[in-house]
Protein backbone atom coordinates (compact mmCIF):
# COMPACT_ATOMS: atom_id res chain seq x y z
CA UNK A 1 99.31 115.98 254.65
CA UNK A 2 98.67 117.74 257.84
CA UNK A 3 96.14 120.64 258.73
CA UNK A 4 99.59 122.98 258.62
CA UNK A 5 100.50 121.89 255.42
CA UNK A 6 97.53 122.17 253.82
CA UNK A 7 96.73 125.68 255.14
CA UNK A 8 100.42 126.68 254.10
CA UNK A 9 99.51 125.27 250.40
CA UNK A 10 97.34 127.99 249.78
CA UNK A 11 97.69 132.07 250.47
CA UNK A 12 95.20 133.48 252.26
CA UNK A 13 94.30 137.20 252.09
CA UNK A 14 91.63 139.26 253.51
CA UNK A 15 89.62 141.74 251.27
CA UNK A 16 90.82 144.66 253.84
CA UNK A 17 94.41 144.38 252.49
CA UNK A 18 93.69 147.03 249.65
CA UNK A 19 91.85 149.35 248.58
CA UNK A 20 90.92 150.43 245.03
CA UNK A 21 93.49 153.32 245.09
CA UNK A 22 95.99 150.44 245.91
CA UNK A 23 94.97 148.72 243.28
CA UNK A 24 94.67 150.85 240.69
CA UNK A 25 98.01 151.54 241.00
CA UNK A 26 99.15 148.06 240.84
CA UNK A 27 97.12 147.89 237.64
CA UNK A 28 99.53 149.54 235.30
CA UNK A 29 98.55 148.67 231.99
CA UNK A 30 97.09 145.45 232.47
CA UNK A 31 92.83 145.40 231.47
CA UNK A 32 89.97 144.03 233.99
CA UNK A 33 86.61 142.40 233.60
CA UNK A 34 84.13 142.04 235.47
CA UNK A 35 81.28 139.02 234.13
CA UNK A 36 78.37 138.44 235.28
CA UNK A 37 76.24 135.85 234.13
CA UNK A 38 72.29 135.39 234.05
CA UNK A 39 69.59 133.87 233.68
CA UNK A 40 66.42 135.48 234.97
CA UNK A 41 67.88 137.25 237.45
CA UNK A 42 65.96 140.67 236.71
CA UNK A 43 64.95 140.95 240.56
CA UNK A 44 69.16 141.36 241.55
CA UNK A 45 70.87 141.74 238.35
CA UNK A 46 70.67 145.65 237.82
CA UNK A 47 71.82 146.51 241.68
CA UNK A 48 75.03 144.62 241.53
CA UNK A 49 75.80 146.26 237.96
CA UNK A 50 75.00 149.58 239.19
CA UNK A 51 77.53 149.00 242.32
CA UNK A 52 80.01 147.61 240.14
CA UNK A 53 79.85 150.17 237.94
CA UNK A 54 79.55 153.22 240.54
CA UNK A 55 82.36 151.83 242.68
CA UNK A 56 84.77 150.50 240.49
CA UNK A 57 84.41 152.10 237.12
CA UNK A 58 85.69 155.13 235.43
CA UNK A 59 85.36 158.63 236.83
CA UNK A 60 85.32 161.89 235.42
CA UNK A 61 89.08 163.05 235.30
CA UNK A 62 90.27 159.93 236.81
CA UNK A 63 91.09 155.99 235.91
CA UNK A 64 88.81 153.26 237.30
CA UNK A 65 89.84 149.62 238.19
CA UNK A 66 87.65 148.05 236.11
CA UNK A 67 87.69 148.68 232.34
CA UNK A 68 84.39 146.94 231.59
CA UNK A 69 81.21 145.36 233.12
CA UNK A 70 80.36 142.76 231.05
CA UNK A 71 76.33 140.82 231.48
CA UNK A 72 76.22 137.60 229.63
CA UNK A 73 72.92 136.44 229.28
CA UNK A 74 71.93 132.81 228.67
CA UNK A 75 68.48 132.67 227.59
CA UNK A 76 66.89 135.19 230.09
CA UNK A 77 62.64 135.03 229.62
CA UNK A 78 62.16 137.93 231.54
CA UNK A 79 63.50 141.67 231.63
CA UNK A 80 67.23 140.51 232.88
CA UNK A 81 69.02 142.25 229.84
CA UNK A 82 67.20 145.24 229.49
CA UNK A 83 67.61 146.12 233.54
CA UNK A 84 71.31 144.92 233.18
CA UNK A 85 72.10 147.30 230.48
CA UNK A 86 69.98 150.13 231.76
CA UNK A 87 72.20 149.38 234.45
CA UNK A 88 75.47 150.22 232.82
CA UNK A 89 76.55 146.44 231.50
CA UNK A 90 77.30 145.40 227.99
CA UNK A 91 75.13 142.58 227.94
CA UNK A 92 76.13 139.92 225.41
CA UNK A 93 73.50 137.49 224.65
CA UNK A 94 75.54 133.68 225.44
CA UNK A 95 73.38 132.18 222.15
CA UNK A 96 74.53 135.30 220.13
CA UNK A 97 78.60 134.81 220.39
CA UNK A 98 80.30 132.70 218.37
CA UNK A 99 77.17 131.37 216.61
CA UNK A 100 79.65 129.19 214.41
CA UNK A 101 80.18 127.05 217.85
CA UNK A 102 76.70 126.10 218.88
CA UNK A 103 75.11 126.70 222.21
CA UNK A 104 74.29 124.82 225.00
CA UNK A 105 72.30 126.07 228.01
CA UNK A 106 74.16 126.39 231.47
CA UNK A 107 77.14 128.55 233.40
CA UNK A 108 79.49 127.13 232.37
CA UNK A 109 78.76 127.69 228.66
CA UNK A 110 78.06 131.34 229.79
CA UNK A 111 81.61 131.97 231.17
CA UNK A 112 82.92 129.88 228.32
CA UNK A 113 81.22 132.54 225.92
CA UNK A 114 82.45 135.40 227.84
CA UNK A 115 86.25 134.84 226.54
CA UNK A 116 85.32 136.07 222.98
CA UNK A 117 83.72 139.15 223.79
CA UNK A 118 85.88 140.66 226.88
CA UNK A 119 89.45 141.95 226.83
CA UNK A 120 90.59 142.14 230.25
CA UNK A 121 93.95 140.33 231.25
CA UNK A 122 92.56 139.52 234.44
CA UNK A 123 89.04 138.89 235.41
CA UNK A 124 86.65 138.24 237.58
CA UNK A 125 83.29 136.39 237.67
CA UNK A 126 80.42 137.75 239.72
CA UNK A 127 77.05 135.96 240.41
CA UNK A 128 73.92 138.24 239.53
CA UNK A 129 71.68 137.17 242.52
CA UNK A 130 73.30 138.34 245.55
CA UNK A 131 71.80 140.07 248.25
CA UNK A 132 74.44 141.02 250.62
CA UNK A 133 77.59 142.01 249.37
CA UNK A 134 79.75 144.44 248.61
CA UNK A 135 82.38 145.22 245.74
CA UNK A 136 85.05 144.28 247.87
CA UNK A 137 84.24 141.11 246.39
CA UNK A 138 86.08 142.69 243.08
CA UNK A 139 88.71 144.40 244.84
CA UNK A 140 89.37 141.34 246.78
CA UNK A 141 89.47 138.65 244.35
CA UNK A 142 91.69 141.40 242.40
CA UNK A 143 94.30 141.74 244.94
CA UNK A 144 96.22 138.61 244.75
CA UNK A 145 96.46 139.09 240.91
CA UNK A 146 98.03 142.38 240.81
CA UNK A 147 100.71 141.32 243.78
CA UNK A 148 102.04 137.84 242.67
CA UNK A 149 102.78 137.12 239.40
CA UNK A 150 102.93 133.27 240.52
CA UNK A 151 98.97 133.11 241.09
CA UNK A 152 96.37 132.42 238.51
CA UNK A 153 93.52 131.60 240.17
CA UNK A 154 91.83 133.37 243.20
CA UNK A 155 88.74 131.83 245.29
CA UNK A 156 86.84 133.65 247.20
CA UNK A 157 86.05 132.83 250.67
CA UNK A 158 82.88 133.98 252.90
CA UNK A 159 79.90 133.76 255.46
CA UNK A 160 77.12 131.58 253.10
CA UNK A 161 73.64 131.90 254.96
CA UNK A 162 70.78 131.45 252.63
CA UNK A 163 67.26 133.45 252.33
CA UNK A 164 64.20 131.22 251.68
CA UNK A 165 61.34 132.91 249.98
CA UNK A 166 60.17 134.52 252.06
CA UNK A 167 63.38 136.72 252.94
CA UNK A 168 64.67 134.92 256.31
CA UNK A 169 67.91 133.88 256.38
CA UNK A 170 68.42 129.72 257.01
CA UNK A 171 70.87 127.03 258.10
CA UNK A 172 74.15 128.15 256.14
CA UNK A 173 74.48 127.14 252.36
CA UNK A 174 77.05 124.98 250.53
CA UNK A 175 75.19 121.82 250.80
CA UNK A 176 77.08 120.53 247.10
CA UNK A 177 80.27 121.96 248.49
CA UNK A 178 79.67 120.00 251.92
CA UNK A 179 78.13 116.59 250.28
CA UNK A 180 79.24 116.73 246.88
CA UNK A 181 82.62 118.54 246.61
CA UNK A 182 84.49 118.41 249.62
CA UNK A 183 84.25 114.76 250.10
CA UNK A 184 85.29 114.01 246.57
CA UNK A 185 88.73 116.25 246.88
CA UNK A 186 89.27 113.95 250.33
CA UNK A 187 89.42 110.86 248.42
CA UNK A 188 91.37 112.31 244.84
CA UNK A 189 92.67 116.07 245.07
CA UNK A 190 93.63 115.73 249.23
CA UNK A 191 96.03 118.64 248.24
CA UNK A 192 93.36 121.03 248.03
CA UNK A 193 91.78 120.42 251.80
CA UNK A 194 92.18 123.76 252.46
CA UNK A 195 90.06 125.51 249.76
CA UNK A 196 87.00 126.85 251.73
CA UNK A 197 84.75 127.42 249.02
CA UNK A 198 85.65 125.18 245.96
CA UNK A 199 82.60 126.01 243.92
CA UNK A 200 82.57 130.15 245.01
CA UNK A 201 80.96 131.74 242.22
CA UNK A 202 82.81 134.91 243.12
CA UNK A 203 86.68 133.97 241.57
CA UNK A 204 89.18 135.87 239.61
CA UNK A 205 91.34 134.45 237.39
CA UNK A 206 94.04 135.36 234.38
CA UNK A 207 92.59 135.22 231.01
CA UNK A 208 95.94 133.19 229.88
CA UNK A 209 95.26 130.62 232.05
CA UNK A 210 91.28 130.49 231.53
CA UNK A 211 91.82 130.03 227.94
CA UNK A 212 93.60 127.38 228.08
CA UNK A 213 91.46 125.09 230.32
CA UNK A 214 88.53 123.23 229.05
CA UNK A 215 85.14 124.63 230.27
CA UNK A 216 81.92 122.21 231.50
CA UNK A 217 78.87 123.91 229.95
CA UNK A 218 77.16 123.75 233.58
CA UNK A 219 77.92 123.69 236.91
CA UNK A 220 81.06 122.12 236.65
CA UNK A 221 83.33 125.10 235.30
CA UNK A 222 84.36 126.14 239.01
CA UNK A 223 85.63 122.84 239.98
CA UNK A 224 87.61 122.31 237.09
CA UNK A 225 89.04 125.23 237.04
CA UNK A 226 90.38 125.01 240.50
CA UNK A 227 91.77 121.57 239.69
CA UNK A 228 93.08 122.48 236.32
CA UNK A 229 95.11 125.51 237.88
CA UNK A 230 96.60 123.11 240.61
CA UNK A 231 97.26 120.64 237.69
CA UNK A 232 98.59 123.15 236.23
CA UNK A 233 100.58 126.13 238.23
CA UNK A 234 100.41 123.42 241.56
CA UNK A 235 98.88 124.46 244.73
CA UNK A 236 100.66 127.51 245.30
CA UNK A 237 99.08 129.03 242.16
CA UNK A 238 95.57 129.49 243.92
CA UNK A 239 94.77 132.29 246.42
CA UNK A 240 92.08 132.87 248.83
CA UNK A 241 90.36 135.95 249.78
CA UNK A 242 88.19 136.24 252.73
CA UNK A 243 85.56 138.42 251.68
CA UNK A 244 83.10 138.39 254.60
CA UNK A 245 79.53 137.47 254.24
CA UNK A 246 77.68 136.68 251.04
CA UNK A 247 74.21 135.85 251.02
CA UNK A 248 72.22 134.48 248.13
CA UNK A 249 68.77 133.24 247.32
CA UNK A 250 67.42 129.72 248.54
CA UNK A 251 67.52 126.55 245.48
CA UNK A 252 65.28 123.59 246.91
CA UNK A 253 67.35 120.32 247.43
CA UNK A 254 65.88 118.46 244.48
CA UNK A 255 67.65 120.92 242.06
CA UNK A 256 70.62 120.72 243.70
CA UNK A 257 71.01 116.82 241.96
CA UNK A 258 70.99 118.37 238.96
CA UNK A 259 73.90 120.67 239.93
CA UNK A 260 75.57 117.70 241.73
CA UNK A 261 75.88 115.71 238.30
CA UNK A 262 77.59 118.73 236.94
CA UNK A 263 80.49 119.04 239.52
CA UNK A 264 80.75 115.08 239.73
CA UNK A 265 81.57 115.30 236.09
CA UNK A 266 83.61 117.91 235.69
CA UNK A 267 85.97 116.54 238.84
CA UNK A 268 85.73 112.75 237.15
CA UNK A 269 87.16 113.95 234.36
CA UNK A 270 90.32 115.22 235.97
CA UNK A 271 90.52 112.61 238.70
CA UNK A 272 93.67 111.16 237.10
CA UNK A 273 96.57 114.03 236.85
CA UNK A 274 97.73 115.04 233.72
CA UNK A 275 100.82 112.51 233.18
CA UNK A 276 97.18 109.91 233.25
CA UNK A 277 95.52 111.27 231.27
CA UNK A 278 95.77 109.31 228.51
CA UNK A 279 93.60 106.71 230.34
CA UNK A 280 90.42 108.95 231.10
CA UNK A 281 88.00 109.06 227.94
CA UNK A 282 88.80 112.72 226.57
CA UNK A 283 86.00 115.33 226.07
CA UNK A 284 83.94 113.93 223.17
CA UNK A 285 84.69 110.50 222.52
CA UNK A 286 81.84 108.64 222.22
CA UNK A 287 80.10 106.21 224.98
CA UNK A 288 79.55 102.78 224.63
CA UNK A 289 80.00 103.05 220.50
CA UNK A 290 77.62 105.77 220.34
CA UNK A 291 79.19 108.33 217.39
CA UNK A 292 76.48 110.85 216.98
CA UNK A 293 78.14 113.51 219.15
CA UNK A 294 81.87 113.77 218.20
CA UNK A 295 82.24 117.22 219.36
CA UNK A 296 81.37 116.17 223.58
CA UNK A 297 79.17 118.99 223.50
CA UNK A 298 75.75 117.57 223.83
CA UNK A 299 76.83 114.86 226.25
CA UNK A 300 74.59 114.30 229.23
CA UNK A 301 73.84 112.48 231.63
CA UNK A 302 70.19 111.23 233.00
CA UNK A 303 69.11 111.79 236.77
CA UNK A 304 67.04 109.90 237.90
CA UNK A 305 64.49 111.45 240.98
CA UNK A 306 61.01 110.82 242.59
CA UNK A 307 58.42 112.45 243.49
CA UNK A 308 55.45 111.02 245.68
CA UNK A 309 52.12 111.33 243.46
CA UNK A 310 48.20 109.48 243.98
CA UNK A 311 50.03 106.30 242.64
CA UNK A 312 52.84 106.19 244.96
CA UNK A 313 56.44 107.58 244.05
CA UNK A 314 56.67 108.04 240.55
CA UNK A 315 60.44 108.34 238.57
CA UNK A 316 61.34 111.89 237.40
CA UNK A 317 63.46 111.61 234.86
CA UNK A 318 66.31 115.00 233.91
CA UNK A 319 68.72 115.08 231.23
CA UNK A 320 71.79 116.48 233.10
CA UNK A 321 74.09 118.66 230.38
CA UNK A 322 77.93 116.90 230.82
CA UNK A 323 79.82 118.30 227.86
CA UNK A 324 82.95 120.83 227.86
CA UNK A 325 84.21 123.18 225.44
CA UNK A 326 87.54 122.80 224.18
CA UNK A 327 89.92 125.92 225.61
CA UNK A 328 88.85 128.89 224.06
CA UNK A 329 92.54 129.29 222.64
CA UNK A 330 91.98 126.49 220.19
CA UNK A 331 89.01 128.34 218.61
């Protein structure tokens, strides 16, 4: 396929091309969410719910765009979900829904969670540690939504420098996009060249079509859910937003393996299309004769790193968390 076809595959839209006025009346009587998850993210979490909330929300006398800002929390130690809901979030511990399905730790899990305790027909998922932003990231991601009735998914698309710890900004980010993702759509899912940011963690989507998808418990969930949408709407049913600039905190390299494992897992699992399916081992089943985890949930997979120490280099050794939930309209 050629650069033109690829670009053609997929809309493009700019955040610019509405505002919330414009939106709002597009909404009729259709319900948003916003989600953020978090984990320990006391530091950013409370400034992009107060935003949210302030910009998009309800006003006195009028109608807002957004009919609920919605904080799941996986496990925070520190002060994330008190600061989130002084804030003005709902925060909905991820261990405390749906007890009667287990937890796992990880995103994925988190977004997985969200289904069951938001009603919005369309939503929107919204990292908790950005810096620089605005919520034209909501509006944005909103826009395609509310105009075609033919797309399901929207990714967003931006600027990605990265802040080290000590606040200056550094070579731009995406390093599992550019080593991890990007080369594996080249070789299986060539169709989707022209997404920009496969793993954005800024991306709307329709809660019909969310529900229906099975969720990786980590790092996976963005990945899959782009290919499940082209799987299953094709290409055309993903939009793009360019949203500008998004900065974000630096993660050193080594824990970016761990993240790596999680999108290599989710894509490996839908490298064959759906017609093939029925040769790729399904979500659960167990390895190598190993029954003890029937439900898939638990799966992992071990990563293996080193670190230089008096002896030499020395192995260590991370459990990497594989599994996916079922689609959350089956439970």
């Amino acid at each position: 396929m050629g650069e033109a076809g690829i670009n053609r595959a997929v809309t493009a839209y700019r955040a610019s091309d509405w505002t919330t006025a414009d939106l709002i009346a597009l909404k009729g009587d259709r319900t948003i969410s916003v989600v953020v998850p978090a984990r320990d993210e006391e530091a950013t979490v409370a400034a992009v719910v107060e935003r949210l909330v302030a910009d998009l929300g309800s006003v006195a006398g009028g109608r807002g765009l957004v009919d609920e800002v919605v904080v799941i929390d996986s496990d925070s130690t520190d002060a994330t979900a008190r600061v989130a809901a002084a804030a003005g979030a709902r925060v909905e511990p991820a261990a405390g829904i749906r007890p009667d399905l287990g937890t796992v730790p990880g995103k994925g899990e988190a977004l997985w969670k969200s289904q069951f305790v938001t009603r919005g027909d369309l939503v929107v998922f919204v990292d908790a540690d950005l810096l620089d932003w605005g919520t034209h990231f909501v509006t944005g991601l909103l826009g395609p939504l509310l105009v075609d009735e033919d797309v399901h998914l929207v990714k967003a698309v931006y600027d990605r420098p990265m802040i080290d710890a000590e606040g200056r900004e550094e070579e731009a980010g995406g390093r599992v996009t550019e080593l991890v993702a990007r080369p594996w759509l080249a070789l299986h899912r060539p169709e989707l060249a022209g997404i920009v940011q496969p793993l954005s963690g800024e991306w709307a989507i329709r809660r019909s079509a969310f529900a229906s998808y099975s969720v990786p418990v980590g790092y996976g969930i963005e990945i899959a859910a782009l290919i499940d949408t082209a799987d299953t709407h094709g290409v055309g049913g993903i939009a793009q937003v360019d949203l500008g600039r998004r900065t974000h905190r630096h993660h050193r390299h080594d824990t970016l393996g761990l993240m790596a494992v999680q999108v290599l897992a989710a894509a490996d699992r839908r490298r064959f299309r759906p017609v093939d399916r029925r040769r790729l081992r399904p979500v659960g089943e167990p390895v190598d004769g190993d029954r003890r985890d029937r439900s898939g949930l638990g799966e992992t997979a071990v990563l293996t790193q080193y670190a230089r120490r008096s002896a030499g280099f020395e192995p260590v050794v991370t459990p990497v968390g594989i599994g996916e939930r079922p689609p959350a309209a089956s439970c």
